[in-house]
Protein backbone atom coordinates (compact mmCIF):
# COMPACT_ATOMS: atom_id res chain seq x y z
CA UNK A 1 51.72 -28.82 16.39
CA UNK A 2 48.58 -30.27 15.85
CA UNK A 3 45.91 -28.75 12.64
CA UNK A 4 43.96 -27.83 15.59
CA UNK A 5 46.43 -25.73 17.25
CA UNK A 6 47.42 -24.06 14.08
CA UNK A 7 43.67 -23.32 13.65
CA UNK A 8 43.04 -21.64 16.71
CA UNK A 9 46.29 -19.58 16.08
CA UNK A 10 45.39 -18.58 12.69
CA UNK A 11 42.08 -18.06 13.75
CA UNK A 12 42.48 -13.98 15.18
CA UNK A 13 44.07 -13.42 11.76
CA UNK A 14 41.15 -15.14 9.77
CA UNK A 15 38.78 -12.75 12.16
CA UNK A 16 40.87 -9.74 11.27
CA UNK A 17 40.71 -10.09 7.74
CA UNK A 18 37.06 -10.59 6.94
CA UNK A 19 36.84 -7.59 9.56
CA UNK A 20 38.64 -5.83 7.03
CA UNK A 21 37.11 -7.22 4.20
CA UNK A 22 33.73 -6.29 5.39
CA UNK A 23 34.71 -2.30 6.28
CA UNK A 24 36.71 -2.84 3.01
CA UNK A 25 33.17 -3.78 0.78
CA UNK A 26 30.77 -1.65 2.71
CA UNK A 27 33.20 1.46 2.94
CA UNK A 28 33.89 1.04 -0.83
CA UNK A 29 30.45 -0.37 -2.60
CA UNK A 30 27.80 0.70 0.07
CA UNK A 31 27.31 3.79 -0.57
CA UNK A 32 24.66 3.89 -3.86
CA UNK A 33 21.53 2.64 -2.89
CA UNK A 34 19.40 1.92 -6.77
CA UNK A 35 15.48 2.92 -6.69
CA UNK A 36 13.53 0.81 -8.95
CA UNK A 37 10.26 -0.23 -10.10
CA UNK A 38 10.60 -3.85 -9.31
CA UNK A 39 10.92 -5.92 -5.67
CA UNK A 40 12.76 -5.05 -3.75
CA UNK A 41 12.67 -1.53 -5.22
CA UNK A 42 16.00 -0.17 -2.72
CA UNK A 43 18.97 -2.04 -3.70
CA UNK A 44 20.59 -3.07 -1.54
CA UNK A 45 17.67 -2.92 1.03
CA UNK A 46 20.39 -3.33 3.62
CA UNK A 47 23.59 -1.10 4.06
CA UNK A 48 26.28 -1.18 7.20
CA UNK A 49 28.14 1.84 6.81
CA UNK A 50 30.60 3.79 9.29
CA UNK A 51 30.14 7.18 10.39
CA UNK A 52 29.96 10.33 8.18
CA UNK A 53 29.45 8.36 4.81
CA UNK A 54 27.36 9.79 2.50
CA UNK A 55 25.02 7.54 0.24
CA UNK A 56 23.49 8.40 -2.70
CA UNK A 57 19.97 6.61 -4.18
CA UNK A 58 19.67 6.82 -7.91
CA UNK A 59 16.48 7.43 -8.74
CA UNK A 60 16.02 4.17 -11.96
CA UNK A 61 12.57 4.24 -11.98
CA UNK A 62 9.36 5.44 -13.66
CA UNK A 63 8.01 7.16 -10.45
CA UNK A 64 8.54 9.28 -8.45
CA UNK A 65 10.55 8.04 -4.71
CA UNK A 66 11.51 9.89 -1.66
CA UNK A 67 13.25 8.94 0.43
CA UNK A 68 11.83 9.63 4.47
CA UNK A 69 13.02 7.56 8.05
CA UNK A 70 10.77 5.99 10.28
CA UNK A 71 13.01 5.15 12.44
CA UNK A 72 16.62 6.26 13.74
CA UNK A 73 19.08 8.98 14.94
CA UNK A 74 18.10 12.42 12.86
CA UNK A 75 14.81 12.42 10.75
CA UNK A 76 15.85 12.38 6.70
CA UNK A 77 12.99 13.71 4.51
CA UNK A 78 14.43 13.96 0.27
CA UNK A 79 11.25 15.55 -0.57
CA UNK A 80 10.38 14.34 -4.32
CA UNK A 81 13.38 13.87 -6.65
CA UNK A 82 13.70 12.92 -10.33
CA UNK A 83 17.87 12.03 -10.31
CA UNK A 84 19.70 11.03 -7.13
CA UNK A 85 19.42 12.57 -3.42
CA UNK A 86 22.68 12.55 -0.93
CA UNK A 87 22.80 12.31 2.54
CA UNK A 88 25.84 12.36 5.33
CA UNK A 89 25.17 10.22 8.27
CA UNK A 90 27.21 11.57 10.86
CA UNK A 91 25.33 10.05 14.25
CA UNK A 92 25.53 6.28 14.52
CA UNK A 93 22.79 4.23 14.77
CA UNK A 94 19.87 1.89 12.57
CA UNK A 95 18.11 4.27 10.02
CA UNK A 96 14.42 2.56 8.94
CA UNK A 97 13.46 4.41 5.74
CA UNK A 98 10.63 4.38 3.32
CA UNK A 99 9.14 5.40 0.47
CA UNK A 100 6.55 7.95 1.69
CA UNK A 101 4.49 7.36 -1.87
CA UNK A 102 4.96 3.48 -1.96
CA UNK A 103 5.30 2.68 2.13
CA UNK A 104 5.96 -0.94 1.40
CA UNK A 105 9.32 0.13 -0.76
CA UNK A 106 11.77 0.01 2.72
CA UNK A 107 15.54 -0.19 3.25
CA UNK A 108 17.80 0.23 6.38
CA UNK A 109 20.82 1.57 7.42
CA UNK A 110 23.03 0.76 9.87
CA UNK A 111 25.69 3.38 10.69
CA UNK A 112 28.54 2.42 13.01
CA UNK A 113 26.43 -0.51 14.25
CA UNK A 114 24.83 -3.90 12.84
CA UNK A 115 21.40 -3.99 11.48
CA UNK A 116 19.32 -6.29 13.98
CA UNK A 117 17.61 -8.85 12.10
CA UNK A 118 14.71 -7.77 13.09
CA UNK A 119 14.84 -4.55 10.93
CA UNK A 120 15.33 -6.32 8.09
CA UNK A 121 12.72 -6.71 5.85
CA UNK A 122 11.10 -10.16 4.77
CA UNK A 123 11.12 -9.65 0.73
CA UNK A 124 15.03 -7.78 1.21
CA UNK A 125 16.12 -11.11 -0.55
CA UNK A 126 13.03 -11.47 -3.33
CA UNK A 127 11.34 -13.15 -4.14
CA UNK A 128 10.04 -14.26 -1.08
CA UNK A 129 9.79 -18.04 -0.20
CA UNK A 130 6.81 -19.52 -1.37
CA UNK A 131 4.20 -20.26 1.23
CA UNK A 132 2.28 -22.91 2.08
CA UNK A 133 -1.87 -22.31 1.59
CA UNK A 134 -3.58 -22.57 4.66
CA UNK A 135 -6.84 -23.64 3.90
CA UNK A 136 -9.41 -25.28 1.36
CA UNK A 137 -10.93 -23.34 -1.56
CA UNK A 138 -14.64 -22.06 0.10
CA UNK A 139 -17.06 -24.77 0.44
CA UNK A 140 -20.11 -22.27 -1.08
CA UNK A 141 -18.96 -20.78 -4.35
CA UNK A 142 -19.42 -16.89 -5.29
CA UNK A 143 -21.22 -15.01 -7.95
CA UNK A 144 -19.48 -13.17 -10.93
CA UNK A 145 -16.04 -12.55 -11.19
CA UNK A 146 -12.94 -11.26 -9.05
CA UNK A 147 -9.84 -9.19 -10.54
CA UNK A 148 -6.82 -8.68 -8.56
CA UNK A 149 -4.06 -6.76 -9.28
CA UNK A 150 -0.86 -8.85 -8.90
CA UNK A 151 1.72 -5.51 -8.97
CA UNK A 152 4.68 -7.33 -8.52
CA UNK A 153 4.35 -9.90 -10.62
CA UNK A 154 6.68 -10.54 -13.81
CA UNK A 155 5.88 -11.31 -17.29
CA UNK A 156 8.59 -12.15 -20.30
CA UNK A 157 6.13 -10.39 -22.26
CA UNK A 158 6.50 -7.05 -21.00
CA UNK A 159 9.31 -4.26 -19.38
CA UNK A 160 7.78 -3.47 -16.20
CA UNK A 161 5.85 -5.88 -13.20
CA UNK A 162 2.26 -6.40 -13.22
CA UNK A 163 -0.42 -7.85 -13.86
CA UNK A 164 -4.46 -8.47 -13.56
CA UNK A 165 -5.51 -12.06 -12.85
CA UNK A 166 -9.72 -12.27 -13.16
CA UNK A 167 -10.88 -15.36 -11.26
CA UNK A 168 -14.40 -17.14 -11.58
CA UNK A 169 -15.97 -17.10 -8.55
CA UNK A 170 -18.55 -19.77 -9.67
CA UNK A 171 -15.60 -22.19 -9.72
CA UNK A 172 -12.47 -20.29 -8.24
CA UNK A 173 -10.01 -21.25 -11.76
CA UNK A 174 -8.43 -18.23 -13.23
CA UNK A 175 -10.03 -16.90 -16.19
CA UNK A 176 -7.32 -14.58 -17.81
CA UNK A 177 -4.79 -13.12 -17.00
CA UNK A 178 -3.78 -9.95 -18.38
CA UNK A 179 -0.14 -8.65 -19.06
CA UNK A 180 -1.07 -6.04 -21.21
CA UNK A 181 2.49 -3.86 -21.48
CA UNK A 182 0.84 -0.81 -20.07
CA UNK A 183 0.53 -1.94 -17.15
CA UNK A 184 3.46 -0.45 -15.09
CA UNK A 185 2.77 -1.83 -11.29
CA UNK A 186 -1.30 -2.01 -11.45
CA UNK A 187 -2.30 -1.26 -7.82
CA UNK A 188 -6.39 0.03 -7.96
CA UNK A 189 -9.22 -0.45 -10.00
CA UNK A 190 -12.79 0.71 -10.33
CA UNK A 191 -15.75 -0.72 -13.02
CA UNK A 192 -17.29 2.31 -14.30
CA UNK A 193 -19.68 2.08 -17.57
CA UNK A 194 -18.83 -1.81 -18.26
CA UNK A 195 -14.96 -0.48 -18.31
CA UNK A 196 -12.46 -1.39 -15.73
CA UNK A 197 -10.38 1.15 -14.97
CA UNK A 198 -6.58 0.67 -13.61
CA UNK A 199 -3.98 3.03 -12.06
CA UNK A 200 -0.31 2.58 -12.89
CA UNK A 201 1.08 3.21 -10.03
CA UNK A 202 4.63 3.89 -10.73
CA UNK A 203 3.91 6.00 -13.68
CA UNK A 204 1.75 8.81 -15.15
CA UNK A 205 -1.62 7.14 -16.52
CA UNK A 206 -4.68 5.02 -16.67
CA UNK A 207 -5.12 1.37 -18.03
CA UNK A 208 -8.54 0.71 -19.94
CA UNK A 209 -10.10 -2.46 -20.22
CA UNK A 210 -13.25 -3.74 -21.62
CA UNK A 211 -14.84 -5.78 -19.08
CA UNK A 212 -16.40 -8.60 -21.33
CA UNK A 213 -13.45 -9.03 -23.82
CA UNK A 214 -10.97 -8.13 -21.36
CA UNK A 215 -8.74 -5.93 -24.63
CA UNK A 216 -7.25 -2.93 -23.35
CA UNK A 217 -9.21 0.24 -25.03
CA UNK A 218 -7.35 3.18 -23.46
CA UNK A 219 -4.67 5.23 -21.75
CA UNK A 220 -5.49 8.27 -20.53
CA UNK A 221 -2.61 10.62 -18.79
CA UNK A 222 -3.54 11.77 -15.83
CA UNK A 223 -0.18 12.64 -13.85
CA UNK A 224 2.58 11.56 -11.54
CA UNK A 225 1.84 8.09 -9.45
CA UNK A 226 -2.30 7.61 -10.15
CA UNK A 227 -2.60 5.63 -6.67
CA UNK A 228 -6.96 4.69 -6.40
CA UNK A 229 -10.11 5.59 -8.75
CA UNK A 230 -13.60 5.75 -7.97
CA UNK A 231 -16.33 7.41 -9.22
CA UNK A 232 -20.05 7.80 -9.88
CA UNK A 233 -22.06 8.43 -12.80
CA UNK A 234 -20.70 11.38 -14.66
CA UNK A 235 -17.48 12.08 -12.49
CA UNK A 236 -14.31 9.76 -12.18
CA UNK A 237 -11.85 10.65 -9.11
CA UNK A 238 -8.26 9.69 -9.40
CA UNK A 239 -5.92 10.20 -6.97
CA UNK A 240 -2.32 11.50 -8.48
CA UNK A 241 -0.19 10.90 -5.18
CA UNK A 242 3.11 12.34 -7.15
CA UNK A 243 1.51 15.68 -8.02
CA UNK A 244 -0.85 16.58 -4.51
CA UNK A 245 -4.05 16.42 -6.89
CA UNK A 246 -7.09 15.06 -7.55
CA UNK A 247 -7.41 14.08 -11.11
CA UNK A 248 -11.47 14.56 -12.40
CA UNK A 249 -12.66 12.84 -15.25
CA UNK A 250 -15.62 12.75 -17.47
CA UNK A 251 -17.46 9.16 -18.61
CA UNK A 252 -15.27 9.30 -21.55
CA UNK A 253 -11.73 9.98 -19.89
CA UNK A 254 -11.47 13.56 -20.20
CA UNK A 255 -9.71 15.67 -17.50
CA UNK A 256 -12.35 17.94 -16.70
CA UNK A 257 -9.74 19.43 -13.79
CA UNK A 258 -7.07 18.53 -11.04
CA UNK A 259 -7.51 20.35 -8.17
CA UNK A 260 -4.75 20.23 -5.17
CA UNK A 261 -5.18 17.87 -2.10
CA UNK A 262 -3.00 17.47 0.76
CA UNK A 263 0.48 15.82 0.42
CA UNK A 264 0.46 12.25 -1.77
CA UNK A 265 -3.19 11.74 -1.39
CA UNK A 266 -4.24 7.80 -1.84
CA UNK A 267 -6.73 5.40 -1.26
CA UNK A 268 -10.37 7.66 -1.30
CA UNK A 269 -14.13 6.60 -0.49
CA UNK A 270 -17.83 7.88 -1.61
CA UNK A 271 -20.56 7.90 0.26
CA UNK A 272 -23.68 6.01 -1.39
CA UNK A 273 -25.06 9.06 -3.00
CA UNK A 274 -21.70 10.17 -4.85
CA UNK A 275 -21.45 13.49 -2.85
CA UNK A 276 -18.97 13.26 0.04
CA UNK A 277 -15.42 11.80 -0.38
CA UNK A 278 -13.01 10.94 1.86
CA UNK A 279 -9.59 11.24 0.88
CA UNK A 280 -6.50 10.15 2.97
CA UNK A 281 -3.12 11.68 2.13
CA UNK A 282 -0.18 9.75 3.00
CA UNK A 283 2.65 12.32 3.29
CA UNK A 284 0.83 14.46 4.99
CA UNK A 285 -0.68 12.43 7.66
CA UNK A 286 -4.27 14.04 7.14
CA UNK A 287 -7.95 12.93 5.86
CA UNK A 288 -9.59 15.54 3.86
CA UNK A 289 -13.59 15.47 3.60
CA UNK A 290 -14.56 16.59 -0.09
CA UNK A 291 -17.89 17.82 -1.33
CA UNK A 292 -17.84 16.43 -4.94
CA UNK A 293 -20.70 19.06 -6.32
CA UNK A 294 -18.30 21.73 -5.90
CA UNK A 295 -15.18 19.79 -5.38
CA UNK A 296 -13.68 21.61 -2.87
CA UNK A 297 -12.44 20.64 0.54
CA UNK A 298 -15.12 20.70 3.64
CA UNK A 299 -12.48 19.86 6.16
CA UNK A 300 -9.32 18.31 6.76
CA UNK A 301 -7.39 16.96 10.04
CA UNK A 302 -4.27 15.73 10.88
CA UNK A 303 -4.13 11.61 12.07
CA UNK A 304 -3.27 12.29 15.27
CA UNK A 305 -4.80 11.49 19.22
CA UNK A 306 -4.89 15.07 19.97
CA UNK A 307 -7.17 16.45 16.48
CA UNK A 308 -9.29 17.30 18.54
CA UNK A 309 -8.20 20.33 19.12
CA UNK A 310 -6.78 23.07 16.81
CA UNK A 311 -3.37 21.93 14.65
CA UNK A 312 -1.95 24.96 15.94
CA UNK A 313 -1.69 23.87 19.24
CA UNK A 314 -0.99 20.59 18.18
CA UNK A 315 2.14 21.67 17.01
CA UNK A 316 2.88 18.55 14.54
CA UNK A 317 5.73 18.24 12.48
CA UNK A 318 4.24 18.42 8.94
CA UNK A 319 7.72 17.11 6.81
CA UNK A 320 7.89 13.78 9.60
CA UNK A 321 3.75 12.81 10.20
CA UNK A 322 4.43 8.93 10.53
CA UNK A 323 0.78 8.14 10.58
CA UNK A 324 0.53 7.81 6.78
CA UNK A 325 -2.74 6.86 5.88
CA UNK A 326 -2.93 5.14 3.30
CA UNK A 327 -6.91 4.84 2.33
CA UNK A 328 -9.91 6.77 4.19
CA UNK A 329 -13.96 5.68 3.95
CA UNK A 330 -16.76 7.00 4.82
CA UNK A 331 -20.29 5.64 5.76
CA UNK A 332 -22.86 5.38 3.42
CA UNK A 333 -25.15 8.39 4.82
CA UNK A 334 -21.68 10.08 4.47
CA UNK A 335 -22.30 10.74 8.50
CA UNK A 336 -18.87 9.65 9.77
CA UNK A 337 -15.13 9.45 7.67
CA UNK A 338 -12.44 7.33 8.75
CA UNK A 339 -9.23 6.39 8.05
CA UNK A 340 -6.10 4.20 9.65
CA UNK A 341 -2.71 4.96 10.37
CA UNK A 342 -0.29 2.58 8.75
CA UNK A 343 2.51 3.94 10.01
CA UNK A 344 0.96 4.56 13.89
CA UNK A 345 -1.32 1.65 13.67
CA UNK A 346 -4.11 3.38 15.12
CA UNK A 347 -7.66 4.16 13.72
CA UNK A 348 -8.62 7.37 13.63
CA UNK A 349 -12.72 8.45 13.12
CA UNK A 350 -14.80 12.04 12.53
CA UNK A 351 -18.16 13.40 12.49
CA UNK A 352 -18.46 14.92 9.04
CA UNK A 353 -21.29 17.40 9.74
CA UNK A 354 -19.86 18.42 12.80
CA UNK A 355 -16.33 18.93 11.00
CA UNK A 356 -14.80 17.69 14.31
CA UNK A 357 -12.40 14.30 15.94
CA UNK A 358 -14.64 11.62 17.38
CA UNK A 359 -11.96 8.97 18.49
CA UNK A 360 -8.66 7.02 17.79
CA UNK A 361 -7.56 3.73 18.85
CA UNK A 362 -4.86 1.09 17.74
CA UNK A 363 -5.81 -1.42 15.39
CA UNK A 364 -3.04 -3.01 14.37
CA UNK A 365 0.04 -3.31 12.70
CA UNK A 366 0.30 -1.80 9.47
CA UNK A 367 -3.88 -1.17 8.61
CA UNK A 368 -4.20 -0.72 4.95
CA UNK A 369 -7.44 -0.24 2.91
CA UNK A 370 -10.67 0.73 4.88
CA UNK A 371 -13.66 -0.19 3.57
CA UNK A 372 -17.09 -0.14 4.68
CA UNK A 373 -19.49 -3.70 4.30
CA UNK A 374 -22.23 -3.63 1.97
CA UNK A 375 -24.65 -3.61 5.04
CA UNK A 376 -22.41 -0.70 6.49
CA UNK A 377 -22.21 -2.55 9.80
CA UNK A 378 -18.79 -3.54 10.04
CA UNK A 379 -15.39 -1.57 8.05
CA UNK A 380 -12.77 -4.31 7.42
CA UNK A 381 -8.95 -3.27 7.79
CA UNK A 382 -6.44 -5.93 6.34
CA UNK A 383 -3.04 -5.31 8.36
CA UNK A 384 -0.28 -5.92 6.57
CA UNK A 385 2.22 -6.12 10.00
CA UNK A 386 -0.02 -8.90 11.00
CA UNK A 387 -1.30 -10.95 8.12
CA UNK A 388 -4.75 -10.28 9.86
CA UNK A 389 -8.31 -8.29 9.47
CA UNK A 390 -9.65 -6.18 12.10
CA UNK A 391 -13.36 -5.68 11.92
CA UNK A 392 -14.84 -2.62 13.56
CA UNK A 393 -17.78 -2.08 14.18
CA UNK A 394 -19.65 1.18 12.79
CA UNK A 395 -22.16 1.42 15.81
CA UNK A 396 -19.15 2.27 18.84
CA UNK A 397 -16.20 2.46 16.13
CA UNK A 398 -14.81 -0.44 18.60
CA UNK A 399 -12.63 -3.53 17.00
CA UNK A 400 -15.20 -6.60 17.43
CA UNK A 401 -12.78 -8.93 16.06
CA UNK A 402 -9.50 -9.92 14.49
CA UNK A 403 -9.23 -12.17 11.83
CA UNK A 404 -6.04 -14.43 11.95
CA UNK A 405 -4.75 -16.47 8.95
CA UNK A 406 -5.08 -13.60 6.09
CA UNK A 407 -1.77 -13.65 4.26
CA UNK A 408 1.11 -11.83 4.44
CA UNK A 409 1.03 -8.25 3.75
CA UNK A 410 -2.80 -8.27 3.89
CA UNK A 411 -3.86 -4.78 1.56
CA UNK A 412 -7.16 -4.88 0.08
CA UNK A 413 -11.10 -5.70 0.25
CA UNK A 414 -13.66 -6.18 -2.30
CA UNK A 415 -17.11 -7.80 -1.55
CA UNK A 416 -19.06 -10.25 -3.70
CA UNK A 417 -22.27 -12.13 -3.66
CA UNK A 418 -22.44 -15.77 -2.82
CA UNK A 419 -24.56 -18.09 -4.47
CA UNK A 420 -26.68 -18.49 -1.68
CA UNK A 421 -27.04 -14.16 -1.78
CA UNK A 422 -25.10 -13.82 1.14
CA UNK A 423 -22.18 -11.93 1.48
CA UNK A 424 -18.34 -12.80 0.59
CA UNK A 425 -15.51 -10.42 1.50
CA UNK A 426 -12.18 -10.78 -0.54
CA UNK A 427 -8.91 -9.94 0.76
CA UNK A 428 -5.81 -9.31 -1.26
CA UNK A 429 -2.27 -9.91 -0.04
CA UNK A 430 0.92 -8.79 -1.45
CA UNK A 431 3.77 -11.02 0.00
CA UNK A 432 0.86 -14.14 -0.26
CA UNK A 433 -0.04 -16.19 -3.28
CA UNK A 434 -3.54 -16.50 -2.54
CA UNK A 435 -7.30 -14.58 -1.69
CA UNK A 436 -8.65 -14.83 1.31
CA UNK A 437 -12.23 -15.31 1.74
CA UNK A 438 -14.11 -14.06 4.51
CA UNK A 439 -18.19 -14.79 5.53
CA UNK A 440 -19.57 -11.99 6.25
CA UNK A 441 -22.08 -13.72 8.43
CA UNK A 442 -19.71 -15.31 10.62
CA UNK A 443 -16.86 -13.14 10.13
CA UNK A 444 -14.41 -16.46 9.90
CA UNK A 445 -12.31 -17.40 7.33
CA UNK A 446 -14.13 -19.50 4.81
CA UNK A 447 -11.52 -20.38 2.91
CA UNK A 448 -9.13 -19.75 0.11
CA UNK A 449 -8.44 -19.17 -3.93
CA UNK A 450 -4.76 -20.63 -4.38
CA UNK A 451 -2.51 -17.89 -7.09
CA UNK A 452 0.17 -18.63 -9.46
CA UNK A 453 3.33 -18.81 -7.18
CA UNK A 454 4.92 -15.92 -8.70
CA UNK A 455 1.78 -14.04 -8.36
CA UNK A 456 3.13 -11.89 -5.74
CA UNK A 457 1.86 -7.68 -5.32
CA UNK A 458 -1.79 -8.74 -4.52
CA UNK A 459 -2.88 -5.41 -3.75
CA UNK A 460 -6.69 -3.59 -5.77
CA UNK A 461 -9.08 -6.12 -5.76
CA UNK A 462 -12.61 -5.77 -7.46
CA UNK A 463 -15.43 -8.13 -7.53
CA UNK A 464 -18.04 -7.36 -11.18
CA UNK A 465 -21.24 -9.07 -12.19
């Protein structure tokens, strides 16, 4: 008998036992899925498991992690837990899940049946591989200086990922960059006062930092997953997604009050006067409209194509909304609020006087920050699904362009002044070791600002004089 024919006889056997093997390793070690607060966050992102297993995710981080499906056979929301949640799956199919808090944090489940590749996501194995910057630095430099927030980034110095890299946009080289130990997943940041002020975003407080010497100065405690800050003047507005609230602050850090918001509010917007807000909560799948003199709620809808009429007869599921917003703006004459889906991929607009839905359309895969240009003309969505921006205009709320070439995982915008006074937008990217630079005259890519390789997690970006 030749080695072939013995091959091809053995073969069936071979096939059985890794069969077994495999039923034998995912029957007896898939069934503890480990939440932390570093990439890839659910480990192992990927599980094949057979019918009527249970699996349990330990809960190893700092923050705060449901766990809620996008996708599959029966909808699975944990609601917020500090130890471990359990769940049976007993009808076979591919579970998508997320967390509802952190929406890039996403595993899947296959039960009785393979994953499709597919469903799998691109940083399950992490890091990712490195990528190849497509473009030249910009040809017309910028004024003052850029900080991003790499949150996923590592340091020897320090427990937990993070950090700030501030660039010189008079000759796009890195600065600094700051791994100060606070920082526990850095995600948004606001300049208030010549301080710039940083949420940790898988834990309970603020990150101070002196603009000019770039020292940290102060923590402040504001609550469970501090997501964006912005403020005006005499009033700082932090979003603390964990606890439903809006965190208020004095100049000088104080809590002056919390006051509740819809479920896991997140990114937020002024108007140019400081006294509308738009805030989009995530869990809930709703924008709220705030007046900040009295800092109470005008009016709040559900992300949906039917909000224009009543949410009783819309009869949404509250525990499984799937829009989840994760930012809303507002004009600058605080006339119209906005906010995207990333979840639904749609855009979603309202007259704030009128309290009522003006439109919704898709935009994209995966929409992210919204944010109005300086000339309130255009808002500019980075879509993570995509790598791309959509720009809509603010005169027909109608997409008059996508931008293609952004980076992966496309997240936020800042804008900056050019040299030539013109206007720069800057676009973070999480899964992308660059920024991507946008003319706002042109609305084309104008080039790029090349990160360390490791700096992966680009996700608040700032631009200060």
């Amino acid at each position: 008998m030749t080695k072939q024919h013995k091959f091809f006889l053995l073969l069936p056997l071979v096939i059985a036992a890794g069969i077994a093997g495999y039923f034998f390793l995912f029957r007896a070690k898939a069934n503890t899925v480990t939440i932390s607060d570093s990439a890839p966050w659910f480990f192992p992102t990927v599980l094949e498991i057979a019918p009527n297993t249970t699996v349990t995710w330990q809960l190893k981080a700092a923050a705060v992690h449901p766990v809620m499906t996008l996708e599959g056979p029966e909808e699975i929301h944990s609601g917020h837990f500090t130890r471990d949640f359990s769940h049976t799956f007993t009808k076979p199919g591919v579970y998508v899940y997320i967390c509802p808090i952190h929406p890039y944090m996403r595993g899947v489940i296959g039960v009785g049946a393979k994953v499709p590749p597919e469903k799998i996501p691109k940083w399950a194995s992490w890091p990712p591989p490195p990528s190849q910057i497509p473009g030249e630095l910009p040809p017309v430099k910028g004024a003052g200086h850029i900080w991003v927030e790499a949150q996923f980034q590592e340091s020897e110095t320090k427990s937990k990922p993070g950090s700030i890299l501030i660039i010189n946009a008079d000759s796009w080289q890195i600065d600094e960059i700051i791994t100060d130990e606070s920082l526990n997943n850095p995600h948004n940041l606001w300049e208030i006062g010549g301080k710039i002020i940083v949420t940790n975003w898988f834990d309970k407080y603020l990150s101070v930092f002196d603009k000019f010497s770039r020292q940290l100065v102060d923590h402040v405690l504001v609550g469970e997953s501090p997501a964006h800050v912005m403020g005006t003047g005499d009033k700082i507005y932090v979003t603390v997604q964990g606890e439903d609230a809006l965190a208020i602050l004095d100049d000088e850090y104080e809590i002056l009050k919390k006051v509740r918001a819809p479920k896991g509010p997140h990114g937020h917007w002024m108007s140019e006067d400081g006294r509308i807000m738009a805030v989009a909560s995530t869990e809930k799948g709703k924008i709220s409209v705030w007046d900040t003199e009295s800092d109470t709620i005008l009016f709040e809808e559900f992300l949906d194509d039917e909000s224009a009429v009543s949410h009783e007869d819309m009869h949404i599921d509250e525990e499984h909304n799937h829009s989840l917003p994760l930012m809303a703006g507002i004009t600058d004459d605080g006339r119209f609020a906005f906010a995207a889906g990333n979840g639904d991929g749609k855009f979603y607009v309202f007259d704030v006087p009128g309290k009522k839905f003006v439109k919704a359309f898709d935009i994209g895969s995966g929409p992210v920050q919204t944010v109005p240009s300086p000339d309130g003309r255009f808002v500019l969505v980075p879509l993570s699904g995509s790598g791309e921006v959509a720009v809509v205009s603010t005169k027909n709320w109608t997409i008059v362009k996508k931008i293609a070439n952004v980076g992966a995982g496309a997240h936020g915008v800042a804008y900056g002044k050019r040299q030539d006074g013109k206007w720069y937008a800057y676009v973070s990217n999480k899964f992308a070791a660059w920024i991507t630079v946008i003319d706002m005259e042109t609305l084309d890519i104008a080039g790029y600002i090349p990160l360390p390789p490791d700096a992966w997690g680009g996700q608040g970006i700032l631009v200060t004089n």
